[in-house]
Each structure stands twice: as C-alpha cells, then as structure tokens.
N, C-alpha and C. Protein backbone atom coordinates (compact mmCIF):
# COMPACT_ATOMS: atom_id res chain seq x y z
N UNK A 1 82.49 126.84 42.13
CA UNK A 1 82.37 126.13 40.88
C UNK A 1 83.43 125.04 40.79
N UNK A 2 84.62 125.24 40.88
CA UNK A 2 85.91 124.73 40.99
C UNK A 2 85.59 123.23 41.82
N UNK A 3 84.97 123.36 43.19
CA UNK A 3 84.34 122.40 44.28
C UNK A 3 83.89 121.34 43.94
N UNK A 4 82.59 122.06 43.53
CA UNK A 4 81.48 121.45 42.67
C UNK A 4 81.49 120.54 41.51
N UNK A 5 82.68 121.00 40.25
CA UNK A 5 83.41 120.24 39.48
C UNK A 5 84.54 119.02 39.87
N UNK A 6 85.08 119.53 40.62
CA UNK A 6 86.10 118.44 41.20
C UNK A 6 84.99 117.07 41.92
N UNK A 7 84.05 117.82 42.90
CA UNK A 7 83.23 116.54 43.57
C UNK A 7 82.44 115.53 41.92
N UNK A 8 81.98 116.11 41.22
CA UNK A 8 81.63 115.10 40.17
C UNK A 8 82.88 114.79 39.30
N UNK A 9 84.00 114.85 39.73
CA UNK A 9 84.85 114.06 39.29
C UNK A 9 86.00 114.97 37.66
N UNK A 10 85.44 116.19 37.49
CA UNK A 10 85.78 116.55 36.66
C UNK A 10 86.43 118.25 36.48
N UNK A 11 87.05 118.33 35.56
CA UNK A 11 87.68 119.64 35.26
C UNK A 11 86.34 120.81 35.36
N UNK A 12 87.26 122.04 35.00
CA UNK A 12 86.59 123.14 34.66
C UNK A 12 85.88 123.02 33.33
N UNK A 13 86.46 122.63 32.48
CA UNK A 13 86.01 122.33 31.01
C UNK A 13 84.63 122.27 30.40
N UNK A 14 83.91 123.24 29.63
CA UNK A 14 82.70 123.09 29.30
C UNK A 14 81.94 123.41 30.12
N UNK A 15 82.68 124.35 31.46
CA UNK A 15 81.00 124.67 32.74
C UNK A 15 81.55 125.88 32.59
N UNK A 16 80.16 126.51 32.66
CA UNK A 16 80.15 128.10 33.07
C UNK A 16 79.09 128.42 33.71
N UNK A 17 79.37 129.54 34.50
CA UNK A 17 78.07 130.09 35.45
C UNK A 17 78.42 131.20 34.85
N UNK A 18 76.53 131.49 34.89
CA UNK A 18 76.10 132.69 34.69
C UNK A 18 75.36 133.01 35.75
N UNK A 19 75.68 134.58 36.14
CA UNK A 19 74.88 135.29 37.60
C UNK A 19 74.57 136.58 36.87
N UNK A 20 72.99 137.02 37.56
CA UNK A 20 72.65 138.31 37.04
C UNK A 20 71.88 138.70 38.62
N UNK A 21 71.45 140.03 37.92
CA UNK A 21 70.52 141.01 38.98
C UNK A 21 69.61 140.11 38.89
N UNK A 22 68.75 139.49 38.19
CA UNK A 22 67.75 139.02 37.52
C UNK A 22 66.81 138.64 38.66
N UNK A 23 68.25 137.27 38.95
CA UNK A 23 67.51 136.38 40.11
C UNK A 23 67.97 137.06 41.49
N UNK A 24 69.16 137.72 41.93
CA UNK A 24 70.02 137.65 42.39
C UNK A 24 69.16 139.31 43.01
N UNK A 25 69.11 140.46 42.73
CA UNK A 25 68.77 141.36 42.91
C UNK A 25 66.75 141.54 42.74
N UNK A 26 65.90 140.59 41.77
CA UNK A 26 64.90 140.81 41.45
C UNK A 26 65.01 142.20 40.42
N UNK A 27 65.59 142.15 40.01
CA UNK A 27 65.72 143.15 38.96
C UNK A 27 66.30 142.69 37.49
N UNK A 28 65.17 142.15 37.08
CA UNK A 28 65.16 141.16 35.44
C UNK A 28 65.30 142.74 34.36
N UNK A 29 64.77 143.89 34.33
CA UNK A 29 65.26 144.57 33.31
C UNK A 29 66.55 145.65 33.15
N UNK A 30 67.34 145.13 34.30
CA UNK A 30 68.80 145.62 34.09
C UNK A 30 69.79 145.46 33.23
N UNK A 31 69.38 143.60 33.23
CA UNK A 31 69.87 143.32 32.23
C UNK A 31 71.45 143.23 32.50
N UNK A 32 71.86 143.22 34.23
CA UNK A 32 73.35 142.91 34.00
C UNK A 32 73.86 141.59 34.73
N UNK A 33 75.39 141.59 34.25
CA UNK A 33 75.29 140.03 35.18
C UNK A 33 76.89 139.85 34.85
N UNK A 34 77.52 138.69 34.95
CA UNK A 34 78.28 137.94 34.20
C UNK A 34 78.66 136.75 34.58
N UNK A 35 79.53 136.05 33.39
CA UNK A 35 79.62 135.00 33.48
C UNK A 35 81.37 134.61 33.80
N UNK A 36 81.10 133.57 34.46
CA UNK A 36 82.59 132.95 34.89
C UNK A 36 82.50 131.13 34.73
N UNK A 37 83.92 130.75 34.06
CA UNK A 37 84.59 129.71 33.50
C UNK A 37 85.77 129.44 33.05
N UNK A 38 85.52 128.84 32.22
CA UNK A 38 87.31 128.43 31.84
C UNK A 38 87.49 129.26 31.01
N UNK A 39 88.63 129.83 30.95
CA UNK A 39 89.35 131.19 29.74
C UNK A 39 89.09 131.31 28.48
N UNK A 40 89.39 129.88 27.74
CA UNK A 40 89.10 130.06 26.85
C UNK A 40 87.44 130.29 26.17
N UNK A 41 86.81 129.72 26.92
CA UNK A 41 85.23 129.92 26.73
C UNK A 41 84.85 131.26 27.01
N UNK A 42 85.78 131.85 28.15
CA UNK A 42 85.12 133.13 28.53
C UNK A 42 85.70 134.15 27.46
N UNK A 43 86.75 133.63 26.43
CA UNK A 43 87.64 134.50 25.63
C UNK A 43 86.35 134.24 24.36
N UNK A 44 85.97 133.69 23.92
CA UNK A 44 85.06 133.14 22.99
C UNK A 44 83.63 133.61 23.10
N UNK A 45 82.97 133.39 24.48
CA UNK A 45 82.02 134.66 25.05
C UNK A 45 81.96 136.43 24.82
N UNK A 46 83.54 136.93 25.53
CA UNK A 46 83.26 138.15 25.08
C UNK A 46 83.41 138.40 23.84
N UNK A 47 84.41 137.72 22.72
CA UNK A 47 83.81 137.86 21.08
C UNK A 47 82.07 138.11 20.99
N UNK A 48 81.93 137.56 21.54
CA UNK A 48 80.55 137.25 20.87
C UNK A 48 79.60 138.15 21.32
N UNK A 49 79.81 138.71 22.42
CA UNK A 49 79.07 139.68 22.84
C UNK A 49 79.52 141.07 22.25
N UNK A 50 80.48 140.91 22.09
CA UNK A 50 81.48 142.27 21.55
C UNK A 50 80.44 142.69 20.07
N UNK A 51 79.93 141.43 19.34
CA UNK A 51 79.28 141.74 18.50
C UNK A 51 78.31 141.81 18.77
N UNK A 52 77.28 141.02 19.86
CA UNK A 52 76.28 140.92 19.32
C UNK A 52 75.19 141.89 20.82
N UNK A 53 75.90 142.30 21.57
CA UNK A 53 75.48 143.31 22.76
C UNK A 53 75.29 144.34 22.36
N UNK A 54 74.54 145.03 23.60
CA UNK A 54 74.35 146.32 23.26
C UNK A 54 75.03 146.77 24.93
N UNK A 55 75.51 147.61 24.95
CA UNK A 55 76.01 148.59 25.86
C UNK A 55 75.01 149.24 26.96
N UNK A 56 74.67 149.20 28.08
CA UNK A 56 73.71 149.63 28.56
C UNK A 56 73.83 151.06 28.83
N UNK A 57 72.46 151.75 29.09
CA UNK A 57 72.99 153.22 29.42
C UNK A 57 73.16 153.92 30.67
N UNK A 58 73.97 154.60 31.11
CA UNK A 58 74.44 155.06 32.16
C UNK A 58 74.15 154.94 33.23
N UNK A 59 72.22 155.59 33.41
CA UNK A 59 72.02 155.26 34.63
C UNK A 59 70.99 153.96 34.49
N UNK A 60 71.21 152.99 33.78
CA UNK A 60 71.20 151.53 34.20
C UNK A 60 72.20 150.78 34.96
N UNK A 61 73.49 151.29 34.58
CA UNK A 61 74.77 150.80 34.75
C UNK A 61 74.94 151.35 36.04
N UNK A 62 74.56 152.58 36.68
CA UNK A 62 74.86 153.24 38.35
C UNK A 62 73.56 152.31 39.03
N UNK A 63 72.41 151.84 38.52
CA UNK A 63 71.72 151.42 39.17
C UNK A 63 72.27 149.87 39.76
N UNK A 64 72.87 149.15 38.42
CA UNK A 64 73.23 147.57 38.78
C UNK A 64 74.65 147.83 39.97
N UNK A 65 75.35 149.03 39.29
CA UNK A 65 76.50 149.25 40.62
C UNK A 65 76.13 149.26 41.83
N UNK A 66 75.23 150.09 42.14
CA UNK A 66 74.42 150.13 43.84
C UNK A 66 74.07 148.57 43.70
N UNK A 67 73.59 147.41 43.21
CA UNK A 67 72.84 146.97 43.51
C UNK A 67 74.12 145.47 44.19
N UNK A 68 75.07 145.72 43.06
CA UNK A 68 76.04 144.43 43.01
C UNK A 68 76.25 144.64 44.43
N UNK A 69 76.81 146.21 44.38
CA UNK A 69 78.10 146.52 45.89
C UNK A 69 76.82 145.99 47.58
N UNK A 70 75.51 146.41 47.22
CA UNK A 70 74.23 145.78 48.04
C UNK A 70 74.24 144.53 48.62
N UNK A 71 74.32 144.11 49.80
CA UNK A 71 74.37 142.51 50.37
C UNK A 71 72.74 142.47 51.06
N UNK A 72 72.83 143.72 52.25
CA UNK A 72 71.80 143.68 52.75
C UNK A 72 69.97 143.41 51.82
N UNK A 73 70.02 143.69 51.05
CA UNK A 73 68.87 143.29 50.51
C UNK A 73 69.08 141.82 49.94
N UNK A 74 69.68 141.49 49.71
CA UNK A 74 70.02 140.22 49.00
C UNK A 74 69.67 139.09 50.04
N UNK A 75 70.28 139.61 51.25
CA UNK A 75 70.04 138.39 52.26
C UNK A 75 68.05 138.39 53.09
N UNK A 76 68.09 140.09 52.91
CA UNK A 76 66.44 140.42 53.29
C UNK A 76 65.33 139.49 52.06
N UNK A 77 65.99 139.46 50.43
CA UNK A 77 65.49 138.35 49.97
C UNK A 77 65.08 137.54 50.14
N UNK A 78 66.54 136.48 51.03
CA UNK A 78 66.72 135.46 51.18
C UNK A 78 65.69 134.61 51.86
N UNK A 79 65.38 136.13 53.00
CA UNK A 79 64.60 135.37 54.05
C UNK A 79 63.50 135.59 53.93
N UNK A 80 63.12 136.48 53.06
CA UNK A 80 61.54 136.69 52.60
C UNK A 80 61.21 134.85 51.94
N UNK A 81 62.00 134.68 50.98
CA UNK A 81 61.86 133.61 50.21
C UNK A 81 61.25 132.37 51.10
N UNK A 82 62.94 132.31 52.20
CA UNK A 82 62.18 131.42 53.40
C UNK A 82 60.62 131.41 53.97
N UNK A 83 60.28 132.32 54.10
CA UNK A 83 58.86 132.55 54.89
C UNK A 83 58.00 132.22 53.87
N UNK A 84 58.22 132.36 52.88
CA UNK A 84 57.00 131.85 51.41
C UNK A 84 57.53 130.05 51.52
N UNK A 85 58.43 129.80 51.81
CA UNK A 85 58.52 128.20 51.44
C UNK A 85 58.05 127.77 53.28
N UNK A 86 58.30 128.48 54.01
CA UNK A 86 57.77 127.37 55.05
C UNK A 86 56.10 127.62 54.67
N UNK A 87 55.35 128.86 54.39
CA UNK A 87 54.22 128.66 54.02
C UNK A 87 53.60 127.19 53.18
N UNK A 88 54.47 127.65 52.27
CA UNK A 88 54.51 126.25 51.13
C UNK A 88 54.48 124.75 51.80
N UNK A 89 55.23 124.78 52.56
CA UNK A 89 55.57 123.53 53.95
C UNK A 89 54.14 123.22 54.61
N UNK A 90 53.56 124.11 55.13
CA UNK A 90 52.80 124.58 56.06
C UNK A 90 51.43 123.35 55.46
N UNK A 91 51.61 124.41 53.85
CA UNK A 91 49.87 123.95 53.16
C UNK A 91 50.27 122.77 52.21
N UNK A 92 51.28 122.40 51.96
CA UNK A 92 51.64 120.99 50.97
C UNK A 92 52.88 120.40 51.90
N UNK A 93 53.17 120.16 52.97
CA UNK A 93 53.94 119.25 53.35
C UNK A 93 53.25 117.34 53.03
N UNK A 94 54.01 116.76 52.04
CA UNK A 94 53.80 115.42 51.73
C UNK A 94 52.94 115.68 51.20
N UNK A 95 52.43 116.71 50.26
CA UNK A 95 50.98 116.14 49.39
C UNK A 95 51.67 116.62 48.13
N UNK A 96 50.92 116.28 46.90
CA UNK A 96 51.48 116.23 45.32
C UNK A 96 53.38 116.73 45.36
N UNK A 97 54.04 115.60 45.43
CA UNK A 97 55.73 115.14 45.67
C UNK A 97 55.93 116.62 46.48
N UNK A 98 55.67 117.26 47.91
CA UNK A 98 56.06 118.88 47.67
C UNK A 98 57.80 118.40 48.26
N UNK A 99 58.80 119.10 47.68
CA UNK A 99 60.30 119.29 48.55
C UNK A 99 60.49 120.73 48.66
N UNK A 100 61.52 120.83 49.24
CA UNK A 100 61.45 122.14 49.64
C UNK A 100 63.12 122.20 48.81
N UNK A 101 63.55 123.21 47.97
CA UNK A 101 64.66 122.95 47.16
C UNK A 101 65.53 123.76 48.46
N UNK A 102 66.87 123.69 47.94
CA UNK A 102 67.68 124.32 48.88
C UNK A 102 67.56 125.85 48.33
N UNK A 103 67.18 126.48 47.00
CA UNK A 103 67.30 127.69 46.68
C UNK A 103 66.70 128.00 45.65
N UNK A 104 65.92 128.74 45.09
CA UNK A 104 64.91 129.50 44.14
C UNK A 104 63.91 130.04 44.76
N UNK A 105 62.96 130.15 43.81
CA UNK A 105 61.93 131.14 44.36
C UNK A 105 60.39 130.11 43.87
N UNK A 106 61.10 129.23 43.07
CA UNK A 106 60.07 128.68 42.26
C UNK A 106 59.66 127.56 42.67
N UNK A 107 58.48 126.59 42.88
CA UNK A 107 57.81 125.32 43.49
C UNK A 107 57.31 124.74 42.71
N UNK A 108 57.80 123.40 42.31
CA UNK A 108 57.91 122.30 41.69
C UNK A 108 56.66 121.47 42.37
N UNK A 109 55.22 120.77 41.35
CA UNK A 109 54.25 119.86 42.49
C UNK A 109 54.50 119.13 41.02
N UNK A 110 54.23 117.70 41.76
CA UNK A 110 53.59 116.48 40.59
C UNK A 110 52.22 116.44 40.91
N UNK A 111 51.72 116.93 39.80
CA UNK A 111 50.39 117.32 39.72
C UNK A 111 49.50 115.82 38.95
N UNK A 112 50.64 115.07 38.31
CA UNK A 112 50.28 114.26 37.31
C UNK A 112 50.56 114.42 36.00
N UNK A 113 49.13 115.34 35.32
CA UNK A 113 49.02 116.03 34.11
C UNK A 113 49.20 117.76 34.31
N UNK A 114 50.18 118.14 34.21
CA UNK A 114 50.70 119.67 34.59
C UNK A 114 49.63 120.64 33.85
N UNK A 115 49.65 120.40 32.50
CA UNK A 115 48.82 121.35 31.73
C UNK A 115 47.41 120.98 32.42
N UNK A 116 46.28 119.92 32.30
CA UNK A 116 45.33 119.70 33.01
C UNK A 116 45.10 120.50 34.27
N UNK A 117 46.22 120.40 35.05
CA UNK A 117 45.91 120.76 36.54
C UNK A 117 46.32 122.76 37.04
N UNK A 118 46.94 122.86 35.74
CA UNK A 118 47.01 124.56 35.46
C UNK A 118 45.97 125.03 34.98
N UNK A 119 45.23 124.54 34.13
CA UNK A 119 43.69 124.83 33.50
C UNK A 119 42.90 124.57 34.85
N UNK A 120 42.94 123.62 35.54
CA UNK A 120 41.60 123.59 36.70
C UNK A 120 42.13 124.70 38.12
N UNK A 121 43.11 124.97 38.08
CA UNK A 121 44.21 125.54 38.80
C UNK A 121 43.19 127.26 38.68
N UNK A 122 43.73 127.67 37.15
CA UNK A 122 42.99 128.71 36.78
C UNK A 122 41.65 129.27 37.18
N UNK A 123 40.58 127.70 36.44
CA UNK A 123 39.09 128.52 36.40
C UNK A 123 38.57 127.85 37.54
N UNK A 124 39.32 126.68 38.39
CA UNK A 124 38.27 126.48 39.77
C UNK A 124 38.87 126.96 40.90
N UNK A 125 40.24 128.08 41.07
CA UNK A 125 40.72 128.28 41.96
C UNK A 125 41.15 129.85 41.75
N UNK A 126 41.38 130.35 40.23
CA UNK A 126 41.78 131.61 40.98
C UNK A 126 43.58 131.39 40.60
N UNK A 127 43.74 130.84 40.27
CA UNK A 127 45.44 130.77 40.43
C UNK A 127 45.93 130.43 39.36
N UNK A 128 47.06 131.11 38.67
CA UNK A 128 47.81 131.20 37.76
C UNK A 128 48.89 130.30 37.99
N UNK A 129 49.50 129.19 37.81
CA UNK A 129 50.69 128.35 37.09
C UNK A 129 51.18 128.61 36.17
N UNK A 130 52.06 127.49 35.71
CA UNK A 130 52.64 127.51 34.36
C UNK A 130 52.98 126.03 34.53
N UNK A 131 52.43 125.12 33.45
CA UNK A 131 52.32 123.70 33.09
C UNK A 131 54.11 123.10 33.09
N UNK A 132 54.49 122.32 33.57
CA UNK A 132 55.81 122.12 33.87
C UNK A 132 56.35 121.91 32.16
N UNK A 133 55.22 120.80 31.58
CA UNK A 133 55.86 120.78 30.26
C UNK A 133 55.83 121.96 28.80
N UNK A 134 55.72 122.67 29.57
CA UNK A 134 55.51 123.93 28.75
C UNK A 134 57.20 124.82 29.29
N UNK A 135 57.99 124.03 30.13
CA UNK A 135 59.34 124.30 30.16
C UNK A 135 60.62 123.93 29.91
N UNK A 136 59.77 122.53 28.62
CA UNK A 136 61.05 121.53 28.60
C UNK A 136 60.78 120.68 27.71
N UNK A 137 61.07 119.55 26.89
CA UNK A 137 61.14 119.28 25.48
C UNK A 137 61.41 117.52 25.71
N UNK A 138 60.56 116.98 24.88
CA UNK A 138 60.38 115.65 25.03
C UNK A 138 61.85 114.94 24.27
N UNK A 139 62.16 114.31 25.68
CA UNK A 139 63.87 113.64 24.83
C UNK A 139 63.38 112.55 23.87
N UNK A 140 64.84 111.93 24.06
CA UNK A 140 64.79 110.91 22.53
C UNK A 140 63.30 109.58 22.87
N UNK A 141 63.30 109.60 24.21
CA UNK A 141 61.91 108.45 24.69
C UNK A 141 60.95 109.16 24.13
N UNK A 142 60.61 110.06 23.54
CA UNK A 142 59.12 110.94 23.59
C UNK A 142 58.35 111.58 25.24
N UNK A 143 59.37 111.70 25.80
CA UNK A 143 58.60 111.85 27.14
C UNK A 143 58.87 113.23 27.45
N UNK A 144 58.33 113.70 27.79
CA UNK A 144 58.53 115.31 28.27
C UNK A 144 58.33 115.02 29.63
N UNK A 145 60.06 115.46 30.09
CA UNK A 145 60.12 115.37 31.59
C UNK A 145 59.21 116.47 32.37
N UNK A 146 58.58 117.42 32.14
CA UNK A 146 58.22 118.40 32.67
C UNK A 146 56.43 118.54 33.18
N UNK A 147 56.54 117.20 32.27
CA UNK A 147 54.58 117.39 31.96
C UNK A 147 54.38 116.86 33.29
N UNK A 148 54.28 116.15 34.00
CA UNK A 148 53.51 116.03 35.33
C UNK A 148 53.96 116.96 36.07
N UNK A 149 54.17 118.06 36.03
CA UNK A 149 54.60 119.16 37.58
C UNK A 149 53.84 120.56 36.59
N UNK A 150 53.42 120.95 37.71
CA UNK A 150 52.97 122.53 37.79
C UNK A 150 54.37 123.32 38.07
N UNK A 151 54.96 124.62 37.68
CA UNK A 151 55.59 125.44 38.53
C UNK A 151 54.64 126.72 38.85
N UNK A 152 55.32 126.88 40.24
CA UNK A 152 54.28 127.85 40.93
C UNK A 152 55.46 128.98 41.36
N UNK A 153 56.01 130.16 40.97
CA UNK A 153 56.51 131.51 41.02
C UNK A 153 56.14 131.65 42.49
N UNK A 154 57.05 131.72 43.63
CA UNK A 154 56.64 132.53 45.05
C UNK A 154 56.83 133.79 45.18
N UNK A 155 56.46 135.02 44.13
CA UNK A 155 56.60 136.24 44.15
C UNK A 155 55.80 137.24 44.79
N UNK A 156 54.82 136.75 44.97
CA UNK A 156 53.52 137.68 45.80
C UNK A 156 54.33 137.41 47.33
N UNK A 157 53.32 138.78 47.37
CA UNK A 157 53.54 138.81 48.80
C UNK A 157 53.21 137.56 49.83
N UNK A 158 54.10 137.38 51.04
CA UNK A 158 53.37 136.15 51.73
C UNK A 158 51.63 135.81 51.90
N UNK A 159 50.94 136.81 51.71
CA UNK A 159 49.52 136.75 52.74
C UNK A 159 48.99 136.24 51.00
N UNK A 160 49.27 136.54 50.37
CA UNK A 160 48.72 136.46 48.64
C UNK A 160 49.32 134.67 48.57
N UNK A 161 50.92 134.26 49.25
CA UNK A 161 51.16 133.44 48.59
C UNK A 161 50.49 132.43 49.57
N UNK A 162 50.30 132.50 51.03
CA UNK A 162 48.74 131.43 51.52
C UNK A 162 48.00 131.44 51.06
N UNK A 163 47.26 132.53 50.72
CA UNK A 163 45.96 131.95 50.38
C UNK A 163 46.47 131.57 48.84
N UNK A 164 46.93 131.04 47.99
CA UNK A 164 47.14 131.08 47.04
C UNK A 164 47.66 129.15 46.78
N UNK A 165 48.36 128.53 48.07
CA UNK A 165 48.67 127.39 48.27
C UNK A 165 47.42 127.15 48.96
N UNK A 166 46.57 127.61 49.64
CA UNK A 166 45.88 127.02 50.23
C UNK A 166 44.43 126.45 49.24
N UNK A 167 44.56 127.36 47.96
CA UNK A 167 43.52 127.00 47.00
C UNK A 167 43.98 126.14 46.16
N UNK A 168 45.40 125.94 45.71
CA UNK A 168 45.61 124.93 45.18
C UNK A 168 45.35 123.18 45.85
N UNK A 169 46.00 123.04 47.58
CA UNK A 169 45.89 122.69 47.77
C UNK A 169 44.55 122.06 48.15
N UNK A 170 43.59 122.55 48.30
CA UNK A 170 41.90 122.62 48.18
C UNK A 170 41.45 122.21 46.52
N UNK A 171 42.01 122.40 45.52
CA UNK A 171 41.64 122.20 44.19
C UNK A 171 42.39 121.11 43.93
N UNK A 172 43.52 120.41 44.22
CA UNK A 172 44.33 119.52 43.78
C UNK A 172 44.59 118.38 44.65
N UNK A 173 44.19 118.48 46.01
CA UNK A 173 44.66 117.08 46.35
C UNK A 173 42.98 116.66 46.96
C-alpha cells in the first residue's frame, strides 16, 4: 500500500484497504476480513464497528482461522482463475475490447449497450450477465461509465465457463 501511494505521488492519508475471505478465500458468508491504513482512520473505523458489528460465532471464527493461516488453496485459486481467463483469451482474444486484468475473477466486454446485450445474452444464448451500468452511477456529464460493458463472473467450472464464452461470443460479435 505504502508503494503504491508513494508511486502516485502521495501519503498514506485517506487510503485504506480492505481484505476479506470473500474474494480472497471464496467464502463471502464468513463475513471476515480487515482493514489496514492510516491510524487515525483505522482508530475511527473500529469506533464504528464497536457499535455497529456484530461479533461472529465461534465456529465461524475457527473456520476463517483455518482459512487465513491456508496459502495452499489460495494459490490453487489462483490458478484455477488463470485457466478460466486463458479460456476467456482463447474465445474473445481482440473481439468486444477483451483484456485480460492482472487479477479478479470478473470479465469486463464493451458490448456497446450493456443492458441490451445482457437481455440478448439471456434469451438467445443461455447466459446470465450483469449489465455494466447496473454497477455504477452516471457522473456530473450524465454518462454512466458502466453502460457499454457486460460483467461476466468466471465462477463455473472451466468446461461450463467455455461453453459459456463460446455462446456469448457466437451471440455478440
């Protein structure tokens, strides 16, 4: 973080990361995580949680322990993830903007009209999206940065997530 701040030129001040099981483990109802920053924000954070948290119960809390102290699955993740994005490579290399990000799980297309191409996505292919601008809020231009891109979740299994690019790609370009 420290790195990262210094290369754009600036302090710790006003950045915080937050890390959970969520993304990090695939385990979104654990519900654990935390956050790291500058002191005083993080002093101002746990106020606030102090009130407004709930305490998890026991064996939630032995489950996120196995999971933190866990590397080996984390990196078996890693490379699952890989094998869904070279797929991704495979069936959209250079067609609707595809990049390949350095890290998520999630695939970004400029579809054009996002909502449009999630509706034809749906009933002429079989495949579930989520309309890009249905993740993000039209700034002071009126423009909603989000509306031309589909996001596409790489959570299925690989053989689910080919054929799954391969119908988009068949329905969309």
């Amino acid at each position: 973080m420290a790195a990262a701040c210094a290369a754009l030129g600036g302090a710790l001040d006003n950045v915080a990361i937050f890390n959970s099981l969520s993304k990090r483990s695939s385990a979104p109802g654990l519900r654990s995580g935390f956050v790291v920053g500058e002191a005083g924000f993080v002093r101002r954070y746990v106020r606030l949680r102090d009130y407004g948290g709930a305490a998890p119960p026991l064996p939630l809390l032995a489950a996120a322990e196995a999971l933190w102290r866990d590397e080996a699955h984390v990196e078996a993740s890693r490379e699952l993830y890989r094998r869904k994005f070279d797929l991704a490579a495979a069936a959209l290399d250079g067609k609707l903007g595809f990049y390949r990000s350095p890290g998520g799980f999630y695939l970004w297309l400029d579809v054009g009209d996002g909502a449009d191409a999630a509706r034809r996505l749906w009933t002429e292919a079989g495949v579930r999206v989520i309309p890009g601008g249905y993740l993000a809020c039209a700034g002071a231009d009126g423009v909603n940065p989000g509306a031309p891109y589909i996001r596409i979740a790489l959570v299925q299994t690989p053989d689910q997530i080919g054929d799954a690019l391969t119908r988009i790609r068949d329905c969309l370009v």
